[in-house]
N, C-alpha and C. Protein backbone atom coordinates (compact mmCIF):
# COMPACT_ATOMS: atom_id res chain seq x y z
N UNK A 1 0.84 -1.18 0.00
CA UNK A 1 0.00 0.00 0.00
C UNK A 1 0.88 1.24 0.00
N UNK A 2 0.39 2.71 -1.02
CA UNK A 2 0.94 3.46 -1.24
C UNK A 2 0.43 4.58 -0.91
N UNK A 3 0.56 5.46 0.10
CA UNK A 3 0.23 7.07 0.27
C UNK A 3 0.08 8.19 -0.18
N UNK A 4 -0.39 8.24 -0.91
CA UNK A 4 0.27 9.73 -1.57
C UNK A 4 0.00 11.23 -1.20
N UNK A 5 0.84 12.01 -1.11
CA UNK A 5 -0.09 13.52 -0.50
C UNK A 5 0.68 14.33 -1.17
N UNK A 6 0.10 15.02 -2.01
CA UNK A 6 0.98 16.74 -3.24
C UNK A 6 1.23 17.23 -1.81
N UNK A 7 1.72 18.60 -2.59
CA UNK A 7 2.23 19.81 -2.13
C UNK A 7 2.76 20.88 -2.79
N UNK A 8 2.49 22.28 -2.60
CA UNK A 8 3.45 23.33 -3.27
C UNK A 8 2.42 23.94 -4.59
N UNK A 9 0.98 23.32 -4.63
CA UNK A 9 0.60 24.17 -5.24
C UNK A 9 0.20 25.81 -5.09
N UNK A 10 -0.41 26.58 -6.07
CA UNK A 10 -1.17 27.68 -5.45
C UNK A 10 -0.95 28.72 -6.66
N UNK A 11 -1.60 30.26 -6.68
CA UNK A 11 -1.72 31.06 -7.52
C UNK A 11 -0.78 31.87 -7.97
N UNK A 12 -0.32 31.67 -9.43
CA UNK A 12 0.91 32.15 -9.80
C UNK A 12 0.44 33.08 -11.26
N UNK A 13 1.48 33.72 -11.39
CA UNK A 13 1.11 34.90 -12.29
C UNK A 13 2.00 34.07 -14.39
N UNK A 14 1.21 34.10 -14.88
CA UNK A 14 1.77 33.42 -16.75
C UNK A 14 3.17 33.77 -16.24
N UNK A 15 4.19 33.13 -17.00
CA UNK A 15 5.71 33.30 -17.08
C UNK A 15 6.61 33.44 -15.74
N UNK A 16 5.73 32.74 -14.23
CA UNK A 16 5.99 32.17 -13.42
C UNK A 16 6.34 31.05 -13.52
N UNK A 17 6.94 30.15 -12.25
CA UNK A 17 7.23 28.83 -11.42
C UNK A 17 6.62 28.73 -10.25
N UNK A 18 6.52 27.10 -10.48
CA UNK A 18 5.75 26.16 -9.31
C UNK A 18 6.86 25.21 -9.18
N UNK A 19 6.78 24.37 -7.86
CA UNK A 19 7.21 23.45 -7.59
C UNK A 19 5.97 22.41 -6.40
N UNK A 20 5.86 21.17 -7.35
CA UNK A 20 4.98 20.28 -6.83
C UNK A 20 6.00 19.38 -5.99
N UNK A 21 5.55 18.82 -4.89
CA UNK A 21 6.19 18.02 -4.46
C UNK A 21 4.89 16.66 -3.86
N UNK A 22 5.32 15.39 -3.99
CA UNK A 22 4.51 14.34 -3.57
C UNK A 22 5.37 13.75 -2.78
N UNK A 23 4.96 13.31 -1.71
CA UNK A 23 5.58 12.33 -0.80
C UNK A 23 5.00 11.38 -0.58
N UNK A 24 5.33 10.03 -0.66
CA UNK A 24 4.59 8.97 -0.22
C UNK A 24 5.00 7.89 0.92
N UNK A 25 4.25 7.12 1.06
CA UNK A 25 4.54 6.27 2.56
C UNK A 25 4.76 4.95 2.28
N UNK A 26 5.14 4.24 3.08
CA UNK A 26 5.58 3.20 2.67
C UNK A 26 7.49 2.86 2.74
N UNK A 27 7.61 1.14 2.33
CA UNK A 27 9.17 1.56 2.37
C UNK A 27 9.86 0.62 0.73
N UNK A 28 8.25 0.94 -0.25
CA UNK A 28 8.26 0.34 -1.84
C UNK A 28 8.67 1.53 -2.27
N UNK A 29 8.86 2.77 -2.15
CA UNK A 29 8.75 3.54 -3.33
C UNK A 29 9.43 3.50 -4.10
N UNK A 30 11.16 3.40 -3.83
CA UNK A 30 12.01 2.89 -4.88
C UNK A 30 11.66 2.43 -6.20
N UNK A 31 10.44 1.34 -5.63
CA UNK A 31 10.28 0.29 -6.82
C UNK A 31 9.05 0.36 -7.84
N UNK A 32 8.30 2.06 -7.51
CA UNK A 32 7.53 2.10 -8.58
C UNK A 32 7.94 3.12 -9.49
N UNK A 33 7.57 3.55 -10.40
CA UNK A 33 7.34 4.49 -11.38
C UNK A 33 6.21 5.49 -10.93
N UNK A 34 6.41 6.88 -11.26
CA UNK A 34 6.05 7.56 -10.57
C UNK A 34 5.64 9.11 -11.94
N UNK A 35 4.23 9.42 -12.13
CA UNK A 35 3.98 10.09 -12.81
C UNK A 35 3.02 10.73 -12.17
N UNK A 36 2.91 12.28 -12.79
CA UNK A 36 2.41 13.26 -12.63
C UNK A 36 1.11 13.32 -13.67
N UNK A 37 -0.06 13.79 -12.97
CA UNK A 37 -1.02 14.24 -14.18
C UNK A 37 -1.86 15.38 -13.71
N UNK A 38 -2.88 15.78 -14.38
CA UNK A 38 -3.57 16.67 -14.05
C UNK A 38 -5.39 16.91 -14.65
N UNK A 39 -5.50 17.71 -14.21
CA UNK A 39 -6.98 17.42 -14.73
C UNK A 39 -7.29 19.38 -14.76
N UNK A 40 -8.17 19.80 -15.72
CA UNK A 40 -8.59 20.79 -15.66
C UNK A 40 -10.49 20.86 -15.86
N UNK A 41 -10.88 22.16 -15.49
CA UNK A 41 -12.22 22.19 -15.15
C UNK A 41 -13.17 21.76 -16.66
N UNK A 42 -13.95 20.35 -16.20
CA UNK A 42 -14.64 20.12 -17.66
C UNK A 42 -13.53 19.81 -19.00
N UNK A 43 -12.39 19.03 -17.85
CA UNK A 43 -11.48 18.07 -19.32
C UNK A 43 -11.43 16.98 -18.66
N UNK A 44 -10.78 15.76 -19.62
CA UNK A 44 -10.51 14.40 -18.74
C UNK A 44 -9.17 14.80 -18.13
N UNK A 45 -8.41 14.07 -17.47
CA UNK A 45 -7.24 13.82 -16.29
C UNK A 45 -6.54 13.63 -17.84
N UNK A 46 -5.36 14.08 -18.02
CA UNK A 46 -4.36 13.87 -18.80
C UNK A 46 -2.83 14.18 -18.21
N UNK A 47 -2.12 12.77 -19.00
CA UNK A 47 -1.18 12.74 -18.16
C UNK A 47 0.14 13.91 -18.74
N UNK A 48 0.97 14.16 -17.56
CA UNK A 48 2.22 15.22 -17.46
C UNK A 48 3.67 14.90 -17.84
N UNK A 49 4.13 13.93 -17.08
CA UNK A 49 5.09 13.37 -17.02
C UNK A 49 5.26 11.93 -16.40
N UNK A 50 6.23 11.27 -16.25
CA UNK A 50 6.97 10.15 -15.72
C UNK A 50 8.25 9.58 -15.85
N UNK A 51 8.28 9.15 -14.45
CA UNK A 51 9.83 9.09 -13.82
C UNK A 51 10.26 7.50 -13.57
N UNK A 52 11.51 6.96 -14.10
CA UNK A 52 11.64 5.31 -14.03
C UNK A 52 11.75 5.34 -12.04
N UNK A 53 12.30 4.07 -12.26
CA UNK A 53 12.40 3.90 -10.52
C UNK A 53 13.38 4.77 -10.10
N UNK A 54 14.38 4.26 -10.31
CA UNK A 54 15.87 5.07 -10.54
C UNK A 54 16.47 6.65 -9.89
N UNK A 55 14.87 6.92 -11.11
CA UNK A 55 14.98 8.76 -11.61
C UNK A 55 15.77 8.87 -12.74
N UNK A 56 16.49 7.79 -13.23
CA UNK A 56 17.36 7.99 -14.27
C UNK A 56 16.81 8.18 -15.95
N UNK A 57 15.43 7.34 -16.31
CA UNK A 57 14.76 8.33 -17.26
C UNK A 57 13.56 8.47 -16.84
N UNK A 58 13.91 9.69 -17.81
CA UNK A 58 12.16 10.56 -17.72
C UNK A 58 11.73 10.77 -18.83
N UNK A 59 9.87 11.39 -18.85
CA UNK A 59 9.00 11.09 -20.05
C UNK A 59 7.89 12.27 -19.97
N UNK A 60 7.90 13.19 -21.05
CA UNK A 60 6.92 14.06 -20.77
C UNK A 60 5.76 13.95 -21.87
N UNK A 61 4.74 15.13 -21.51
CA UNK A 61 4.03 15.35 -22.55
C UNK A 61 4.29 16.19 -23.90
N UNK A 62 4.19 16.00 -24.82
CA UNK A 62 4.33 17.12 -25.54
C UNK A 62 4.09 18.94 -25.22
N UNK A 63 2.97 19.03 -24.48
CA UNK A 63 2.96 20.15 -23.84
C UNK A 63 3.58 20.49 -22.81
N UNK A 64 4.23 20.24 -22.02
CA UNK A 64 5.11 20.26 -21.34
C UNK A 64 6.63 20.37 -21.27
N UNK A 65 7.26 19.55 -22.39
CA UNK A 65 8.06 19.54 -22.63
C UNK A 65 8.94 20.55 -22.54
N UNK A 66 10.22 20.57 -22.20
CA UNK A 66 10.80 21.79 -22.26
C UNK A 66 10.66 22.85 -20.98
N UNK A 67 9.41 22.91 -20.28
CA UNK A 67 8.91 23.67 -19.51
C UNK A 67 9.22 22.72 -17.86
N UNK A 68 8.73 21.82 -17.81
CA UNK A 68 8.05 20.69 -16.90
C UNK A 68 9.63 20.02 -16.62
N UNK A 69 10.01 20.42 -14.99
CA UNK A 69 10.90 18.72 -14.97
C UNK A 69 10.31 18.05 -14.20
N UNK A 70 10.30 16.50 -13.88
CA UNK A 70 10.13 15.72 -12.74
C UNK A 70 11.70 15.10 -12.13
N UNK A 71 11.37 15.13 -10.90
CA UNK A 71 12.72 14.45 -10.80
C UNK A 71 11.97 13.55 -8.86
N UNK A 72 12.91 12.42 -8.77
CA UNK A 72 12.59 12.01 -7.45
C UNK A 72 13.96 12.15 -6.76
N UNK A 73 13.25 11.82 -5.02
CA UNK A 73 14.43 11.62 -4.32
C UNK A 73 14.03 10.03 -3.55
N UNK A 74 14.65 9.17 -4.20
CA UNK A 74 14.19 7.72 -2.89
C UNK A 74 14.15 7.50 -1.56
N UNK A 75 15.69 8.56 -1.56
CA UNK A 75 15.80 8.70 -0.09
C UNK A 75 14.78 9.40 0.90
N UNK A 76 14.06 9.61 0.17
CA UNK A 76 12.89 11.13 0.53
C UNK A 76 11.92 10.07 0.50
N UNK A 77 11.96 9.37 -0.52
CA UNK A 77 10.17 9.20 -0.71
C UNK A 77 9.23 10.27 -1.53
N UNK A 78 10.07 11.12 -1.67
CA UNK A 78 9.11 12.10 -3.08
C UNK A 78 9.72 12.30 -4.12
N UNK A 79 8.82 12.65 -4.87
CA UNK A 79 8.87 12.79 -6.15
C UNK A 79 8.43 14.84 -6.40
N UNK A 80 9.06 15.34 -7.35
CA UNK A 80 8.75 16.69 -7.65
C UNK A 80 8.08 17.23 -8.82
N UNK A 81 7.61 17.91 -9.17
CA UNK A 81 7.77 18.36 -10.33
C UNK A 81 7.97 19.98 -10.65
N UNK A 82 8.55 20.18 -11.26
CA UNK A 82 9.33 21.95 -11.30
C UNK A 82 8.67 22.07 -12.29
N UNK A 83 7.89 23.19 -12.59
CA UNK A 83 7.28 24.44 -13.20
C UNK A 83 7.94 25.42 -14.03
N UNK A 84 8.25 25.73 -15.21
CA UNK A 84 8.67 27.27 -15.25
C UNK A 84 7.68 27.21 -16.77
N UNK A 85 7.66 28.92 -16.82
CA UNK A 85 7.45 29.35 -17.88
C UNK A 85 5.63 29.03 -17.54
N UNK A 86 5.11 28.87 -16.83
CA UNK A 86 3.77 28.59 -16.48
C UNK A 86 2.71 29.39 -17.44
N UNK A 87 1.58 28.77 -18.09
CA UNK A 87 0.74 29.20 -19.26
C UNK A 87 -0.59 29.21 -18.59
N UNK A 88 -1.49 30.09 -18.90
CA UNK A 88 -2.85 29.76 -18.24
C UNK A 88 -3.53 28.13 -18.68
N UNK A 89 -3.30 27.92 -19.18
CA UNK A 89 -3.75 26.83 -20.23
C UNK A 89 -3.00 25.47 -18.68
N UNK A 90 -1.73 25.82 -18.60
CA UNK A 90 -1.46 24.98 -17.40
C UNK A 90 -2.30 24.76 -15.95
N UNK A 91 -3.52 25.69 -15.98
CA UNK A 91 -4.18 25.67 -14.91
C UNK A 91 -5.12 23.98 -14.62
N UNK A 92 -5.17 23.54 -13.59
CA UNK A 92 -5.85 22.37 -13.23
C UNK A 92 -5.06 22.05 -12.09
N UNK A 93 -6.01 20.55 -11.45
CA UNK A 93 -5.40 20.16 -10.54
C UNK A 93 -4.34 18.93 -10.74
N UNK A 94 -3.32 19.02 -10.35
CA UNK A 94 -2.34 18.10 -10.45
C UNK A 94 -2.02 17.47 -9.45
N UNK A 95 -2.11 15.74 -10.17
CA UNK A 95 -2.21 14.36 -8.94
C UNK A 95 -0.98 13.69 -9.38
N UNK A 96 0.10 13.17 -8.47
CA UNK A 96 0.53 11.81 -8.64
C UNK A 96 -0.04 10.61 -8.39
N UNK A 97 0.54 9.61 -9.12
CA UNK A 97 0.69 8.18 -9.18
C UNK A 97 1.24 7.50 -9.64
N UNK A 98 1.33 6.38 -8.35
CA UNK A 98 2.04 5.38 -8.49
C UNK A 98 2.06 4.39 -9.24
N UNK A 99 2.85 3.59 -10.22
CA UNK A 99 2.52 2.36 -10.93
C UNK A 99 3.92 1.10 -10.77
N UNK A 100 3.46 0.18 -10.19
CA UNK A 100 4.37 -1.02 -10.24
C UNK A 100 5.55 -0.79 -11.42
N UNK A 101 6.28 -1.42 -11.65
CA UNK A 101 7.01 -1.71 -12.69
C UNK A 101 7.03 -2.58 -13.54
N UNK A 102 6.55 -2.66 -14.83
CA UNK A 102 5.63 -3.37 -15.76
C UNK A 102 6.34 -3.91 -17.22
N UNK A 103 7.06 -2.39 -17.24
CA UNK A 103 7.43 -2.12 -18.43
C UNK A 103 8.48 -1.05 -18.71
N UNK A 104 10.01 -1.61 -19.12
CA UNK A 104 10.73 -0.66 -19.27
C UNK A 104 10.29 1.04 -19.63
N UNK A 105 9.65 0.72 -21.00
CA UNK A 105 9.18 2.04 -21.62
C UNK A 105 8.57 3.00 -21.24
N UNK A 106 8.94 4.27 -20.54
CA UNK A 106 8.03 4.99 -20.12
C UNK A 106 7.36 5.68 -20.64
N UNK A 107 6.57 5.95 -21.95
CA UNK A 107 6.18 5.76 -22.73
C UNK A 107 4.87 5.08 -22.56
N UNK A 108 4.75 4.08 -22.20
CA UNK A 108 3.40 2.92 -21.25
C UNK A 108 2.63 3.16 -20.45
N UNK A 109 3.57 4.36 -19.76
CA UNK A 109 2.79 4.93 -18.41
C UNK A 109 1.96 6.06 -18.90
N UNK A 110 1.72 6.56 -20.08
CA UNK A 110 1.04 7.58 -19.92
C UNK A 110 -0.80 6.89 -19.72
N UNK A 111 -0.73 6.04 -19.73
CA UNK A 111 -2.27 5.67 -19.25
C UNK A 111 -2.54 5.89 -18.06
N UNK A 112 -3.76 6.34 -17.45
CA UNK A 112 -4.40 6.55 -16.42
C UNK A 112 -4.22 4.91 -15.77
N UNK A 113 -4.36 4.13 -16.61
CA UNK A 113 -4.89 2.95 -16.12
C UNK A 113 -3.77 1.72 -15.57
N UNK A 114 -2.12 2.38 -16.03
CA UNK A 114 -1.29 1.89 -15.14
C UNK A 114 -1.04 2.00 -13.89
N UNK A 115 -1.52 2.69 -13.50
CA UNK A 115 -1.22 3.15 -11.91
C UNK A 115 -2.36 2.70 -10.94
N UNK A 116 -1.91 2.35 -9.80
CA UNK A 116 -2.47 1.71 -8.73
C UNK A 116 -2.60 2.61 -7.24
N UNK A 117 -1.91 3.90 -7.49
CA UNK A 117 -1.96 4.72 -6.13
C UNK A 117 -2.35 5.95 -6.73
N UNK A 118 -2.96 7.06 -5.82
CA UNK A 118 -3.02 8.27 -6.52
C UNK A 118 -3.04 8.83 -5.15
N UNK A 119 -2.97 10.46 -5.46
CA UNK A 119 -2.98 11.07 -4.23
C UNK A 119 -3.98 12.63 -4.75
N UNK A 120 -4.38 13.07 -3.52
CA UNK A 120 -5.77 13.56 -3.49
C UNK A 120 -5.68 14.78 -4.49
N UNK A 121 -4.58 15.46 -4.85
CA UNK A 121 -4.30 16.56 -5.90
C UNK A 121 -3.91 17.72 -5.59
N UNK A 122 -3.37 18.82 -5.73
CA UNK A 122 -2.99 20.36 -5.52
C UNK A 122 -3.44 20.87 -6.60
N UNK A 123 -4.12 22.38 -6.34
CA UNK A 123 -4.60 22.96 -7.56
C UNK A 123 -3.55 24.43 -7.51
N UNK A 124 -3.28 24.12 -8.94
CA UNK A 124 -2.10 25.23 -9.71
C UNK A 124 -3.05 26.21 -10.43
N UNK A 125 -3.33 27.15 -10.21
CA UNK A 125 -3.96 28.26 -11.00
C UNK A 125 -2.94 29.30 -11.66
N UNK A 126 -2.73 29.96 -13.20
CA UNK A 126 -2.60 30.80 -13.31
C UNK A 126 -2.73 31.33 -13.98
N UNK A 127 -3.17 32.86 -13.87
CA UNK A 127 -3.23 33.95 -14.21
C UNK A 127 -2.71 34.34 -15.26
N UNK A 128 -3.33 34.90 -15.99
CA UNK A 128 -2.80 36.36 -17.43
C UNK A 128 -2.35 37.11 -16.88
């Protein structure tokens, strides 16, 4: 069983930074894969990014790209995700989750439907 709880959201002004942070419980985290998604008002949940066990590769969205890092700490038990260049269009709430390890490719993970943990969400708003 996996915990999850965000952090570090809140109201930021276009061509700002955020930093999300998730921490989870447990003493598996090492051993899952660990992606970011989000959901905005009246869209489906679409996914952000994802991180191997490691931290050694990572996987974004096309929209994101460039903008968006994720990175973990094992020793921590969290996982982050750094912000810059923030777009209104980036507004929604953003959830991690957890997914076993299945499949090298991270690439696989962008399904909702790999993951087995989630955590309750932080909402990122911003502004024009």
């Amino acid at each position: 069983q996996v915990q999850l709880v965000e952090s570090g959201g809140g109201l930021v002004q276009a061509g700002g930074s955020l930093r999300l942070s998730c921490a989870a419980s447990g003493r598996t985290f090492s051993r899952y894969v660990m992606g970011w998604f989000r959901q905005a008002p009246g869209k489906e949940r679409e996914f952000v990014a994802a991180i191997s066990t490691t931290g050694g590769n990572t996987y974004y969205a096309d929209s994101v790209k460039g903008r968006f890092t994720i990175s973990r700490d094992n020793a921590k038990n969290t996982v982050y995700l750094q912000m810059n260049s923030l777009k209104p269009e980036d507004t929604a709430v953003y959830s991690c989750a957890a997914a076993p390890l299945r499949r090298a490719d991270l690439s696989d993970y962008r399904r909702l439907e790999g993951y087995d943990y989630w955590g309750q969400g932080t909402q990122v708003t911003v502004s024009s």
